[in-house]
C-alpha atoms as a PDB file:
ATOM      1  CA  UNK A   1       9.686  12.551  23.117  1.00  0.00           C
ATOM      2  CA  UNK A   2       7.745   9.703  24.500  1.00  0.00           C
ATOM      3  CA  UNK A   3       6.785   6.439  23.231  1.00  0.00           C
ATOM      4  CA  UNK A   4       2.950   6.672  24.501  1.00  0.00           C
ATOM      5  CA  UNK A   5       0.613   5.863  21.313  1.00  0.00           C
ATOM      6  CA  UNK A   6      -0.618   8.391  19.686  1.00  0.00           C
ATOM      7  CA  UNK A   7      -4.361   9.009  20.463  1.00  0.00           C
ATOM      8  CA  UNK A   8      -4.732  12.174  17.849  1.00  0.00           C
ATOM      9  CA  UNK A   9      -4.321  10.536  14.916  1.00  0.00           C
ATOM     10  CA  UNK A  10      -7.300  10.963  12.082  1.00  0.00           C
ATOM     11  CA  UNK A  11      -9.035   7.525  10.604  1.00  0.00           C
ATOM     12  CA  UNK A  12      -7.875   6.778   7.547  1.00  0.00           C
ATOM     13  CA  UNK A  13      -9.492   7.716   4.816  1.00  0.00           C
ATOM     14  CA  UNK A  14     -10.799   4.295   3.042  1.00  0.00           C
ATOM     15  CA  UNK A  15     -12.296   3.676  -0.832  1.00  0.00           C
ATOM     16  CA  UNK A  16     -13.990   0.730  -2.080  1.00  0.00           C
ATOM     17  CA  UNK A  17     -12.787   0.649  -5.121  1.00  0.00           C
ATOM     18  CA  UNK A  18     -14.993   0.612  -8.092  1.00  0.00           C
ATOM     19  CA  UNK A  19     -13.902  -1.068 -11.714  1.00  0.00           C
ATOM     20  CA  UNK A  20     -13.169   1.307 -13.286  1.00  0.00           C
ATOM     21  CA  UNK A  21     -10.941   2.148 -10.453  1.00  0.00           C
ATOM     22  CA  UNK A  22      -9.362  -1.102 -10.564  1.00  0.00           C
ATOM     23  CA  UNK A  23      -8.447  -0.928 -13.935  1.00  0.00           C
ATOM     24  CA  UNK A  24      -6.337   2.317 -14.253  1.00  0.00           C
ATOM     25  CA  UNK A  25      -4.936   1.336 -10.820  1.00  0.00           C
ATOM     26  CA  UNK A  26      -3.771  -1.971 -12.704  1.00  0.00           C
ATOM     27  CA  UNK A  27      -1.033  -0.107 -14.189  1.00  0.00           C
ATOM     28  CA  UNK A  28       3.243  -0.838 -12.270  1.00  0.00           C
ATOM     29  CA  UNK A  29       3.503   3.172 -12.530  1.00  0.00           C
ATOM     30  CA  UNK A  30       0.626   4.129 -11.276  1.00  0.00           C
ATOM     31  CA  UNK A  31       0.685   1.791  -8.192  1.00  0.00           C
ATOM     32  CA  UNK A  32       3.697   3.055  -7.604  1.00  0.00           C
ATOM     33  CA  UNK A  33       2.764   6.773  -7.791  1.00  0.00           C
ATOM     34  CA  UNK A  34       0.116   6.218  -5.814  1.00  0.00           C
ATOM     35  CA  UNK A  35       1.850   4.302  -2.754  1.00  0.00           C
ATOM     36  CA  UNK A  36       4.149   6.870  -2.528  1.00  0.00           C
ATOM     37  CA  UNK A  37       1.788   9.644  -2.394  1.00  0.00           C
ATOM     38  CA  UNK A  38       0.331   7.764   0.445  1.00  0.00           C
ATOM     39  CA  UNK A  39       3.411   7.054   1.983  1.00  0.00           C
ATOM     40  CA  UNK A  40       5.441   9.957   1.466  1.00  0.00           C
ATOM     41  CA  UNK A  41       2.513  12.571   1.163  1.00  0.00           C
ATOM     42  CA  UNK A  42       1.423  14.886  -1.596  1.00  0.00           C
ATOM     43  CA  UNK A  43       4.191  16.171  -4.254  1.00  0.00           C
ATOM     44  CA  UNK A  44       5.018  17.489  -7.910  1.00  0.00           C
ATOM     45  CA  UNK A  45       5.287  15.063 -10.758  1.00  0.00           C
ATOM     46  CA  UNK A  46       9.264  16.371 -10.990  1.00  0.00           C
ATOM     47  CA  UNK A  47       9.503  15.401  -7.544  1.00  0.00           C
ATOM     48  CA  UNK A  48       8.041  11.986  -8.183  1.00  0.00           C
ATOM     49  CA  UNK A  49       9.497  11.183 -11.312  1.00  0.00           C
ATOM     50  CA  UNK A  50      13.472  11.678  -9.299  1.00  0.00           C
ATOM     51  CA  UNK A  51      12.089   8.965  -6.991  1.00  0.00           C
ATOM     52  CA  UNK A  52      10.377   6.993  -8.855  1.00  0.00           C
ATOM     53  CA  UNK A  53      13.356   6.664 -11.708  1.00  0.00           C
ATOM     54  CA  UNK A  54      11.015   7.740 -14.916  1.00  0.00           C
ATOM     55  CA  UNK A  55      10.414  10.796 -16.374  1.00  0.00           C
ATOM     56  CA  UNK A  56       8.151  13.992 -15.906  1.00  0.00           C
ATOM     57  CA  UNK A  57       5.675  13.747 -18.581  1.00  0.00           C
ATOM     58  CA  UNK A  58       4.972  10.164 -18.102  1.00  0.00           C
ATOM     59  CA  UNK A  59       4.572  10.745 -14.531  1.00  0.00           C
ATOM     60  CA  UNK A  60       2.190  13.443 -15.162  1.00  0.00           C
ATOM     61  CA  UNK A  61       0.129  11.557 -17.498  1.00  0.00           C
ATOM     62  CA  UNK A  62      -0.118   8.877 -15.284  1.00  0.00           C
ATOM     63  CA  UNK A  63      -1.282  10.963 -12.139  1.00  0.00           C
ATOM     64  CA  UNK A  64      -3.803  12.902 -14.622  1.00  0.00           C
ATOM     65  CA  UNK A  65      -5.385   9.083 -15.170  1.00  0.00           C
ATOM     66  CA  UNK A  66      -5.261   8.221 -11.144  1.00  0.00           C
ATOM     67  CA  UNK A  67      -7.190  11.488 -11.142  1.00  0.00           C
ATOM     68  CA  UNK A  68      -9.631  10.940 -13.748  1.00  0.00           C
ATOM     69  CA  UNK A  69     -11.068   8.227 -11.721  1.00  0.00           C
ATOM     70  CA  UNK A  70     -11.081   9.768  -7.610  1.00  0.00           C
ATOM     71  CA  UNK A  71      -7.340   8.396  -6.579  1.00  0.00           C
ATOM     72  CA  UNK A  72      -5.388  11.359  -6.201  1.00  0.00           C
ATOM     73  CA  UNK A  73      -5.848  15.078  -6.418  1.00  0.00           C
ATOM     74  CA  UNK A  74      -4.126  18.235  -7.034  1.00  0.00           C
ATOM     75  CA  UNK A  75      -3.432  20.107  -3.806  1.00  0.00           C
ATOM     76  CA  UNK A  76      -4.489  23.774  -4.299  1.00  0.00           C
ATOM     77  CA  UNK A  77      -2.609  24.688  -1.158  1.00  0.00           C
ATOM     78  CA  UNK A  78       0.864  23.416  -2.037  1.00  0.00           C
ATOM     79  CA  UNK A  79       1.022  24.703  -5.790  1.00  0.00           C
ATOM     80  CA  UNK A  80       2.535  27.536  -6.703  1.00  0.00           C
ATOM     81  CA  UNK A  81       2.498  29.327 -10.514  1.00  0.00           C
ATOM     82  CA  UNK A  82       2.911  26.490 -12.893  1.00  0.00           C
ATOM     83  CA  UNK A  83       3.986  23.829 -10.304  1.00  0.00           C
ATOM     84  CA  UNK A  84       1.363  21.342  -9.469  1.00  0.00           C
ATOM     85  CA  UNK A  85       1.111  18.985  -6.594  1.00  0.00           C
ATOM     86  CA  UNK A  86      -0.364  15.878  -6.323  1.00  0.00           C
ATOM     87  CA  UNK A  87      -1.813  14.195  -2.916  1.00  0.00           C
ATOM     88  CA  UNK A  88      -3.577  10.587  -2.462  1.00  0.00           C
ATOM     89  CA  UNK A  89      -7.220  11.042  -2.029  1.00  0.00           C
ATOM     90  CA  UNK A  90      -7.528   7.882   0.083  1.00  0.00           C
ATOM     91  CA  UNK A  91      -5.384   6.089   2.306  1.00  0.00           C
ATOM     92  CA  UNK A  92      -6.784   2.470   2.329  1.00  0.00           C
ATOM     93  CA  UNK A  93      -7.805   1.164  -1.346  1.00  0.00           C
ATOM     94  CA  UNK A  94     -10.040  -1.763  -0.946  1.00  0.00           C
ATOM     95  CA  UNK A  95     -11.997  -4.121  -3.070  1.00  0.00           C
ATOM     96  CA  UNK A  96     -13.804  -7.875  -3.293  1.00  0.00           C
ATOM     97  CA  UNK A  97     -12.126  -9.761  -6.043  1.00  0.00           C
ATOM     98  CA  UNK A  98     -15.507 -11.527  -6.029  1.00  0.00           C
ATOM     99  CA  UNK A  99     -17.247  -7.525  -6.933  1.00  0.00           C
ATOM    100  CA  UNK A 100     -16.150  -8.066 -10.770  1.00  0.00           C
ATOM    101  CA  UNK A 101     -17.044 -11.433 -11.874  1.00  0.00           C
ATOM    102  CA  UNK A 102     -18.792  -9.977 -14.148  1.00  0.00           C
ATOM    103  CA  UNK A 103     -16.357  -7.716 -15.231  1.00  0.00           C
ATOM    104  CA  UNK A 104     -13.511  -9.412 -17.283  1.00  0.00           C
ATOM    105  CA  UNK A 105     -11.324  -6.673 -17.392  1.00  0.00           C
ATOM    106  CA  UNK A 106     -11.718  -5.879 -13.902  1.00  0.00           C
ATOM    107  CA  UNK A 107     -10.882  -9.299 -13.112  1.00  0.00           C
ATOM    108  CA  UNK A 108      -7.848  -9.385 -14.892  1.00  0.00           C
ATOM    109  CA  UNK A 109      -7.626  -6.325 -13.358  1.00  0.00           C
ATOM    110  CA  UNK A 110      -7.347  -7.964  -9.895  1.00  0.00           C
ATOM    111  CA  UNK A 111      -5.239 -10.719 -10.750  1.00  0.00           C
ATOM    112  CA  UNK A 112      -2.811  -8.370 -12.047  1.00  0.00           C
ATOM    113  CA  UNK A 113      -3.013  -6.507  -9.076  1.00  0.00           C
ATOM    114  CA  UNK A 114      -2.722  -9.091  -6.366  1.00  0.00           C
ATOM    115  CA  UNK A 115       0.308 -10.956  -8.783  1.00  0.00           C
ATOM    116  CA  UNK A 116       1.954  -7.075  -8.292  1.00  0.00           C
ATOM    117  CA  UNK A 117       1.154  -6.944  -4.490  1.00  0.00           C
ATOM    118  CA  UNK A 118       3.161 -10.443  -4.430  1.00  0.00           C
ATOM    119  CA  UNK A 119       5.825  -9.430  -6.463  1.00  0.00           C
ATOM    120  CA  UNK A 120       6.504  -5.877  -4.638  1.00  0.00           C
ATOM    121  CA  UNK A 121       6.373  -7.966  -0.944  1.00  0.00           C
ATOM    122  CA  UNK A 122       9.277 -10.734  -2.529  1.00  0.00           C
ATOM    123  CA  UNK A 123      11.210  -7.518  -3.443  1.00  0.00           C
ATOM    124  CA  UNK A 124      10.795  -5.285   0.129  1.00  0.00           C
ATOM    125  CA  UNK A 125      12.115  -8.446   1.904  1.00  0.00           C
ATOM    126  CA  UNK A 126      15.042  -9.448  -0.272  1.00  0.00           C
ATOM    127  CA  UNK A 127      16.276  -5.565  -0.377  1.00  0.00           C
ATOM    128  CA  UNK A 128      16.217  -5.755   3.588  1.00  0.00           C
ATOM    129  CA  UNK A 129      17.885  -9.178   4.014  1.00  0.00           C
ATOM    130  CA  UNK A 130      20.694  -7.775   1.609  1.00  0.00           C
ATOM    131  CA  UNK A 131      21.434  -4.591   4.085  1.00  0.00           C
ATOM    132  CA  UNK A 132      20.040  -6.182   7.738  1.00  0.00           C
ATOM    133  CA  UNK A 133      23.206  -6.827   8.991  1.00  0.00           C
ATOM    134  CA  UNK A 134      23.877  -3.290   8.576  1.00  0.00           C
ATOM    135  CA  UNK A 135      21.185  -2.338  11.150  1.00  0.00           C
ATOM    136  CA  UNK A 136      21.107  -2.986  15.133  1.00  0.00           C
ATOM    137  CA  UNK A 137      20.330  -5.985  16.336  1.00  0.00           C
ATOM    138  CA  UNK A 138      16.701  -4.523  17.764  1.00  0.00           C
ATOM    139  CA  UNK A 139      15.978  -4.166  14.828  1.00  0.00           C
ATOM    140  CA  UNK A 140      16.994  -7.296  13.481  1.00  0.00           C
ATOM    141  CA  UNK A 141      15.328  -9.431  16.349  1.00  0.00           C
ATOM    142  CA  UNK A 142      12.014  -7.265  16.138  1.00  0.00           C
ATOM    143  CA  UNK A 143      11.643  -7.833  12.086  1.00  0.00           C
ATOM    144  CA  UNK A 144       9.320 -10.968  11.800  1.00  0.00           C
ATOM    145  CA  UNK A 145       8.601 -13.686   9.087  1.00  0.00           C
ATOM    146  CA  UNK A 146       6.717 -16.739   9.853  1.00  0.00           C
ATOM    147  CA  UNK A 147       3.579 -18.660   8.226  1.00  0.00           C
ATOM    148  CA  UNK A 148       1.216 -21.567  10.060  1.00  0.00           C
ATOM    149  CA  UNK A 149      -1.281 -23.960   7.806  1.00  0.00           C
ATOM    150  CA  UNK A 150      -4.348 -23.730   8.897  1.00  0.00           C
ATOM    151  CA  UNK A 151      -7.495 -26.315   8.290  1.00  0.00           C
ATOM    152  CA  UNK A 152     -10.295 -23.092   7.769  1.00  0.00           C
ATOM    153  CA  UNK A 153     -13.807 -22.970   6.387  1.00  0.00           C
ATOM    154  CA  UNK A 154     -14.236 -19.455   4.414  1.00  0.00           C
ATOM    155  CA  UNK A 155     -15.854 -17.991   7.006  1.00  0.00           C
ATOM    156  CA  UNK A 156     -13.257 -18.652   9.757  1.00  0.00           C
ATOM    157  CA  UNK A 157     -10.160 -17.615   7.474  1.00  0.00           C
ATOM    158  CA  UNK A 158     -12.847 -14.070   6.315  1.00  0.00           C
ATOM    159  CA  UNK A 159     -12.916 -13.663  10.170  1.00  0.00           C
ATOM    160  CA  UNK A 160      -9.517 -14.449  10.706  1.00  0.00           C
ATOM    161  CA  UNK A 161      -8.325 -11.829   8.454  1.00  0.00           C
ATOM    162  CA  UNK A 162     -10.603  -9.363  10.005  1.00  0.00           C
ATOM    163  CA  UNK A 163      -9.296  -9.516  13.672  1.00  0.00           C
ATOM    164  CA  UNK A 164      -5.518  -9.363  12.487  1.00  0.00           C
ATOM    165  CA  UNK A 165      -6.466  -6.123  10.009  1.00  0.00           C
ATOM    166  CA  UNK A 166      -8.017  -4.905  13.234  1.00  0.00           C
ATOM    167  CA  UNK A 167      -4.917  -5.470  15.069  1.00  0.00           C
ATOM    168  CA  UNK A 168      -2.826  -4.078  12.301  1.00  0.00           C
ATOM    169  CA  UNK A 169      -4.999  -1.098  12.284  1.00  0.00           C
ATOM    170  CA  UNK A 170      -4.584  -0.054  16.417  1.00  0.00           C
ATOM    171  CA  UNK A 171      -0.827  -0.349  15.489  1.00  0.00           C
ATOM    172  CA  UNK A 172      -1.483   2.161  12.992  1.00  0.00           C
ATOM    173  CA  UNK A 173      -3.642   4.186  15.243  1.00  0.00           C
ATOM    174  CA  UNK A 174      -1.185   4.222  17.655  1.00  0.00           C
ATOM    175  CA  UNK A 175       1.759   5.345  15.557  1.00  0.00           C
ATOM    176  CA  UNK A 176       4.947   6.632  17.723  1.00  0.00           C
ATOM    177  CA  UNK A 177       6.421   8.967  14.838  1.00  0.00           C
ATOM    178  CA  UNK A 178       8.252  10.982  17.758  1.00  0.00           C
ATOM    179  CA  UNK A 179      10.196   8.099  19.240  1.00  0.00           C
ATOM    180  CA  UNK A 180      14.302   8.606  18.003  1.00  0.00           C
ATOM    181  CA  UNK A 181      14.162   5.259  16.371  1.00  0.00           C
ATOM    182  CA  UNK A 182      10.758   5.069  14.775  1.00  0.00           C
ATOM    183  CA  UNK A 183      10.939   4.263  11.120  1.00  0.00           C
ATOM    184  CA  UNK A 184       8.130   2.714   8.543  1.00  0.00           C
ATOM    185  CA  UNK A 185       7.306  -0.459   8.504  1.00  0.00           C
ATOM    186  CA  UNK A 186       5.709  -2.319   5.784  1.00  0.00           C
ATOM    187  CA  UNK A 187       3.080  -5.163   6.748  1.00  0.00           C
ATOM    188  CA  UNK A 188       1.940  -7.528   4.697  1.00  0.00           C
ATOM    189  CA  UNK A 189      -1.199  -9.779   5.752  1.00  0.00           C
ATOM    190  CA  UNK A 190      -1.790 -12.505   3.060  1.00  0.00           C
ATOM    191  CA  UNK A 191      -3.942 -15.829   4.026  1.00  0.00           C
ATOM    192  CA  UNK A 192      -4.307 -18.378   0.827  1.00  0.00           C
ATOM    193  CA  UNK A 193      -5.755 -21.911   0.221  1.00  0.00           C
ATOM    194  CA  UNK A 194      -3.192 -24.499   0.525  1.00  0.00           C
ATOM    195  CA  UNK A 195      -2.952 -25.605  -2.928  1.00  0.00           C
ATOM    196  CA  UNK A 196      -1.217 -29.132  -4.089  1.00  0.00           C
ATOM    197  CA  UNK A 197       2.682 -28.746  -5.033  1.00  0.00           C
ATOM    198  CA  UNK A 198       2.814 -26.536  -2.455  1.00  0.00           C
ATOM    199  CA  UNK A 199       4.908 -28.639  -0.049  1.00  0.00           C
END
């Protein structure tokens, strides 16, 4: 096993998401469903509904409406008889908040959406700083939480974000699955106005 990047690896597969996209993906099940088909690759609603803590028919309703609109798919090649599997059609979902202004359901949408994003990166780090002292210290010393302010015109922050996805992307690119003590890791990459009562 060696801990060389990876050089095989195929792009991922990006969507710009539409509105009507945006609003069925505005939905805590459905985000969810979708992330882990991403994550975890394709599976049965059965399958998903053990993980995911619900049950089967609502999980299958829910995929059938990510489908409906181009976000995940049945995989042909996995299903057997009655049993249907479910894959992520895209890897990358991405959108311009500014895309729906005229849209106010879209919008709301998006707030909803980015409030969730939020939400779900507050809970990821307060379930690992409950168990990190259970893993080695590498792992603890290479985990990472810091934030600067910055005095940016839009333009500089819009370009700022774009070299750090970049970044972010090679990383993912160059993936070491093989290594003994590779696991996932969740990045988040969030840049906002300094707003008053902030401090």
């Amino acid at each position: 096993m060696s801990d060389a990047p990876r050089t095989d690896r195929p792009a991922p597969r990006e969507v710009q998401l539409d509105a009507r996209q945006i609003r069925v993906l505005a939905h805590p099940l459905r985000m969810r469903l979708l992330g882990t088909l991403r994550v975890d690759g394709p599976a049965t609603a059965t399958a998903l509904a053990d993980k995911l803590d619900t049950n089967t028919g609502a999980t299958s309703y829910h995929l059938r409406q990510l489908a409906d609109v181009g976000l995940v798919a049945e995989d042909p090649d996995l299903g057997t008889g009655r049993q249907r599997w479910w894959r992520a059609v895209h890897d990358i979902s991405n959108f311009e908040p500014t895309d729906f202004d005229d849209d106010p359901d879209a919008r709301a949408a998006v707030r909803w959406i980015e409030a969730n994003h939020v939400r779900l990166m507050a809970e990821q780090a307060e379930r690992w700083m409950a168990v990190a002292e259970e893993h080695p210290k590498e792992w603890r010393d290479a985990v990472g939480m810091s934030d600067m302010v910055l005095t940016l015109p839009p333009a500089r922050l819009r370009a700022l974000n774009d070299e750090l996805w970049q970044v972010i992307m090679r990383y993912h690119d160059e993936s070491v699955t093989d290594a003994p003590d590779a696991r996932q890791v969740q990045v988040y990459l969030a840049a906002f106005p300094w707003t008053e009562g902030a401090r």
